[in-house]
Protein backbone atom coordinates (compact mmCIF):
# COMPACT_ATOMS: atom_id res chain seq x y z
CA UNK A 1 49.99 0.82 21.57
CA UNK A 2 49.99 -3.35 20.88
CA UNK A 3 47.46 -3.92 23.51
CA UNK A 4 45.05 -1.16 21.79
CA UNK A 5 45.68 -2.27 18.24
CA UNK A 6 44.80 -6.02 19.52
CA UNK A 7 41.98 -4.70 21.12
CA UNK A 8 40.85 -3.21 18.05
CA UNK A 9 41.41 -6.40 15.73
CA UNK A 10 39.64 -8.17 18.30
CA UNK A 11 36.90 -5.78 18.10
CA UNK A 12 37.24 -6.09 14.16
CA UNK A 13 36.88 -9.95 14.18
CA UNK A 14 34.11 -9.73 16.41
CA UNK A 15 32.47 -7.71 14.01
CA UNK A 16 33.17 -9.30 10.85
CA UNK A 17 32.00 -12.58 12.44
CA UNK A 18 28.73 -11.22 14.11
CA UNK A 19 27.93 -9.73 10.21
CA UNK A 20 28.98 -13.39 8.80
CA UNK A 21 26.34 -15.19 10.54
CA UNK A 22 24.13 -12.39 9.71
CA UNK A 23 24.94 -13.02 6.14
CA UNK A 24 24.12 -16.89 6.34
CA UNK A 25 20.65 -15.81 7.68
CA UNK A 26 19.82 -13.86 5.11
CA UNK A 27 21.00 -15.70 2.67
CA UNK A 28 19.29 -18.90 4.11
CA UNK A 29 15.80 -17.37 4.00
CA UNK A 30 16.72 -15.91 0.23
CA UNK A 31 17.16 -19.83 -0.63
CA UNK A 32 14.05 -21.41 0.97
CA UNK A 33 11.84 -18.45 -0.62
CA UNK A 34 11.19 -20.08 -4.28
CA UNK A 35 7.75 -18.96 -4.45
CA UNK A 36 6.85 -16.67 -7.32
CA UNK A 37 2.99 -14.81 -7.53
CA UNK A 38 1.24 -11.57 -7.11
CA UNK A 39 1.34 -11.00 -3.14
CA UNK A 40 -1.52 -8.77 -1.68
CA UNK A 41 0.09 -6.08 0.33
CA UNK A 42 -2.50 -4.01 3.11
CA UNK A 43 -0.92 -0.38 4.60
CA UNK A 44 -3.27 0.02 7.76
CA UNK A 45 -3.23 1.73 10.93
CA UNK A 46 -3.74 5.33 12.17
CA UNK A 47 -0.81 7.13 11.24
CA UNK A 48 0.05 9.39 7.70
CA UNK A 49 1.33 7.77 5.04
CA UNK A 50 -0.31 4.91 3.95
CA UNK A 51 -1.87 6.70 0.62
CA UNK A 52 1.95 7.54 0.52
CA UNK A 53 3.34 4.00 0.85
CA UNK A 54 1.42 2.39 -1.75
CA UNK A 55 2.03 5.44 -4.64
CA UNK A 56 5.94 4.66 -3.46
CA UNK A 57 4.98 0.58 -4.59
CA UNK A 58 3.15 1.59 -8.00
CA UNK A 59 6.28 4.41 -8.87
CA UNK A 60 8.78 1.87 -8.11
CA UNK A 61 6.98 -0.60 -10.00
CA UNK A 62 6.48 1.62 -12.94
CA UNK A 63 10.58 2.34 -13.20
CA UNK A 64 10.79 -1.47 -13.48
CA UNK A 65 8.56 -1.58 -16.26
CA UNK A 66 5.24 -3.33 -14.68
CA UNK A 67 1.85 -1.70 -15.66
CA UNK A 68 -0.02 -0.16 -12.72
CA UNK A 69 -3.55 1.13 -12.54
CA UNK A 70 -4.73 3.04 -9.09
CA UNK A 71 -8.64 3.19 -7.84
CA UNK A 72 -9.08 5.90 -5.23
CA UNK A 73 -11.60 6.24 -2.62
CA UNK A 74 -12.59 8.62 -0.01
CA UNK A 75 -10.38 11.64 -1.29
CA UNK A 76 -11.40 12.03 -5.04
CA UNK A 77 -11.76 15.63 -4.70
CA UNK A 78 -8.36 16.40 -3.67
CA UNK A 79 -5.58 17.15 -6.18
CA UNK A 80 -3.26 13.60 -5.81
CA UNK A 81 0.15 15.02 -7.03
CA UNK A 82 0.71 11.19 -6.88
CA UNK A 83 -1.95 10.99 -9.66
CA UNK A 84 -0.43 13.99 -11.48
CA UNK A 85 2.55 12.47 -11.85
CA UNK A 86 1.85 8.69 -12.23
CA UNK A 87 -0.77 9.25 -15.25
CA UNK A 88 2.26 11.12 -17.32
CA UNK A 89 3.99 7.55 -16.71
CA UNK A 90 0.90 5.89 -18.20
CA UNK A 91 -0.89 4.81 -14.44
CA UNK A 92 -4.49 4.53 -15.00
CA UNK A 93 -6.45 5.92 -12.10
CA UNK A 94 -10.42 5.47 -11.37
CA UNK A 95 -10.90 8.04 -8.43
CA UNK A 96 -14.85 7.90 -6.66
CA UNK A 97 -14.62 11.40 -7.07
CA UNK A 98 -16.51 12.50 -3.82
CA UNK A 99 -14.58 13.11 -1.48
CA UNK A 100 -14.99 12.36 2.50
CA UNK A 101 -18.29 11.27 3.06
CA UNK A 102 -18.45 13.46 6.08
CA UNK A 103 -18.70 16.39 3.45
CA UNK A 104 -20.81 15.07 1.10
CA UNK A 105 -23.43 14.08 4.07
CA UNK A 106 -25.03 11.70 1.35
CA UNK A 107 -25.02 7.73 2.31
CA UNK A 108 -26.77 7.10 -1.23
CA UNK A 109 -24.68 9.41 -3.11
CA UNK A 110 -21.13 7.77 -1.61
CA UNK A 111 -22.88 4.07 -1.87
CA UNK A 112 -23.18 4.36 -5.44
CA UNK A 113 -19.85 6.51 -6.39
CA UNK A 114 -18.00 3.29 -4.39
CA UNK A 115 -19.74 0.99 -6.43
CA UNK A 116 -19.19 2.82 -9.75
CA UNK A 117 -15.30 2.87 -8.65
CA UNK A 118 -15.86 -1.20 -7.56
CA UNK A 119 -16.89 -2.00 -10.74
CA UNK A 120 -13.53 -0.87 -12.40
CA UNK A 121 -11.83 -2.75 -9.36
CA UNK A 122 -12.84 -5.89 -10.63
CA UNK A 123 -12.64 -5.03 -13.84
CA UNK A 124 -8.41 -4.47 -13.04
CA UNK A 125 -8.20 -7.25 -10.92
CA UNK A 126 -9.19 -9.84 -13.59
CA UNK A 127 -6.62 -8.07 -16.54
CA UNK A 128 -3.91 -10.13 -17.27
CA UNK A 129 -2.21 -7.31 -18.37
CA UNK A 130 -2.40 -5.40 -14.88
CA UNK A 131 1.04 -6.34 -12.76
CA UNK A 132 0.12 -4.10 -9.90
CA UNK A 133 -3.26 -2.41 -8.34
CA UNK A 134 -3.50 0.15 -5.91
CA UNK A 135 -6.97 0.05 -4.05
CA UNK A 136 -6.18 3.29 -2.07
CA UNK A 137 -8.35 3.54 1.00
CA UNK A 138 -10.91 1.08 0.43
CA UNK A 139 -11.07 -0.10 4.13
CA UNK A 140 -13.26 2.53 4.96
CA UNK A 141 -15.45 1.11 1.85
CA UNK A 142 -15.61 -2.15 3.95
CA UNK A 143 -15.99 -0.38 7.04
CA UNK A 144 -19.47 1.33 5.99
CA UNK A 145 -20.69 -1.17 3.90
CA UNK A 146 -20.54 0.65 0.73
CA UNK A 147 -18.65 -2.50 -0.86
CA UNK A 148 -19.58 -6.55 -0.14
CA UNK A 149 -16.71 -7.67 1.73
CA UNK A 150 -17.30 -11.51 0.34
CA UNK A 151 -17.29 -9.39 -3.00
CA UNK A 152 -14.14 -7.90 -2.64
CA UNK A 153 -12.94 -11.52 -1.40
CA UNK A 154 -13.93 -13.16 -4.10
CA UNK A 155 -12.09 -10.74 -6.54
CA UNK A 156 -9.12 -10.94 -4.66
CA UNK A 157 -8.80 -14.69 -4.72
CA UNK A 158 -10.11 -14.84 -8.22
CA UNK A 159 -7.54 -12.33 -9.36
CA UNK A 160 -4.33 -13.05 -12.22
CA UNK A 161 -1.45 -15.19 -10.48
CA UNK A 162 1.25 -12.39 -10.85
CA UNK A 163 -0.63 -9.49 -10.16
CA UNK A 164 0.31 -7.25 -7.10
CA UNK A 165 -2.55 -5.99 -4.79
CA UNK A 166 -2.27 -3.23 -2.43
CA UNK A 167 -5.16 -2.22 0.22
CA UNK A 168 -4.58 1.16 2.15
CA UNK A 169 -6.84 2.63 4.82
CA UNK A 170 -7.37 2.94 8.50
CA UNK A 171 -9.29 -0.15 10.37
CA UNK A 172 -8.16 -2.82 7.67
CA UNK A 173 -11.21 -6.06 8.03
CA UNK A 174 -9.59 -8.54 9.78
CA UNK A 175 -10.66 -11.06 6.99
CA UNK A 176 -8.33 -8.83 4.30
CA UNK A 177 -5.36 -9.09 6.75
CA UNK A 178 -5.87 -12.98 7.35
CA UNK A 179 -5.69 -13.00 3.42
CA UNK A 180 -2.79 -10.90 2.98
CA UNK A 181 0.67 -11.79 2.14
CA UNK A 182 1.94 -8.85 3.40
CA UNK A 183 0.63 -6.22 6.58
CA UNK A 184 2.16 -3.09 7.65
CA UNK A 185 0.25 -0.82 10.62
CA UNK A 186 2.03 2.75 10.77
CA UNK A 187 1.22 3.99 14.13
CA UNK A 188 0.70 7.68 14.93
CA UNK A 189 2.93 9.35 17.62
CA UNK A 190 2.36 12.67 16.36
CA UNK A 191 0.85 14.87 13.92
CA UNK A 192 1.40 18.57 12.76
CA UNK A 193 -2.06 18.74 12.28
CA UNK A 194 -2.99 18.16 16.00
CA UNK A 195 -1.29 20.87 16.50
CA UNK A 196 -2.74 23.57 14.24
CA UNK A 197 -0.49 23.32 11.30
CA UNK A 198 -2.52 23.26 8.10
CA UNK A 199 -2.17 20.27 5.24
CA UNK A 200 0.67 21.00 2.94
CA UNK A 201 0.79 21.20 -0.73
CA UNK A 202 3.36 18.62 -1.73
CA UNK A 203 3.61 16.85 1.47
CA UNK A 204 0.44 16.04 3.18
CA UNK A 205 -1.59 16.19 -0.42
């Protein structure tokens, strides 16, 4: 009985001192980060929840009091419960109102929705009084040229020192994640969807 309670402090100490100099890690890095400014955040990759992620960002940073605003691409046909939700909390939302462009089958018609939604873009990423915005899948934007990538650039760098970007979408520019702060790629291992099951209300939309 001695031997296995020394074993266990032993195992106890071991413990305690592994989590010590986990502590001292942490809070060495929690030191040495001083900086304070908006950091541009882009959600890429080919796996669900990207859209998801960044709504997570602007809820969390709407129960802290920050002022949000949310431009949607690509699925502005859709009901967002995200946007249901976030515009009772006072989230401003410019959606391009389309939908896929596979469905709409009209280069000219998505070219100049994207721009119309672009134009508010800028328009939120030069308020002062804008802490956080969402630009939810506007890589495919860049992807297909409907949007000037030095444009979008430009804005970016140009943009209020505290304010919060986020970029979702598959196939993120490389230029956009050289400028980012912050990159996340979800990868897909599976999908109910590959597998027959239709989109959920609630979860998938």
């Amino acid at each position: 009985m001695t031997d296995e309670k020394t074993t266990d402090h032993n195992i106890t100490d071991k413990h305690q001192q592994r989590m010590q100099k986990m502590k001292e890690k942490v809070d060495a890095r929690i030191e040495s980060a001083t900086e304070e400014r908006g950091i541009l955040i882009v959600i890429t990759g080919n796996g669900k929840g990207k859209s998801t992620s960044g709504f997570g960002t602007v809820a969390r940073a709407v129960g802290h009091g920050l002022n949000a605003a949310v431009a949607q691409f690509i699925k502005g046909t859709w009901a967002c419960g995200e946007r249901q939700l976030l515009e009772n909390a006072g989230v401003k939302f410019s959606v391009m109102g389309t939908g896929f462009t596979w469905n709409t089958q009209d280069k000219e018609k998505d070219i100049a929705a994207a721009q119309q939604v672009w134009l508010k873009c800028k328009e939120l990423l030069s308020d002062t009084n804008i802490d956080l915005v969402l630009l939810d899948e506007m890589t495919y934007m860049l992807s297909y040229k409907y949007i000037d990538l030095d444009e979008v650039i430009t804005a970016l760098n140009n943009r209020p020192k505290h304010q919060h970007v986020i970029i979702t979408g598959r196939a993120c520019h490389r230029a956009i994640i050289e400028l980012a702060d912050t990159v996340s790629e979800i990868k897909s291992i599976k999908h109910a969807f590959d597998s027959g099951i239709k989109a959920q209300k609630g979860i998938d939309w």
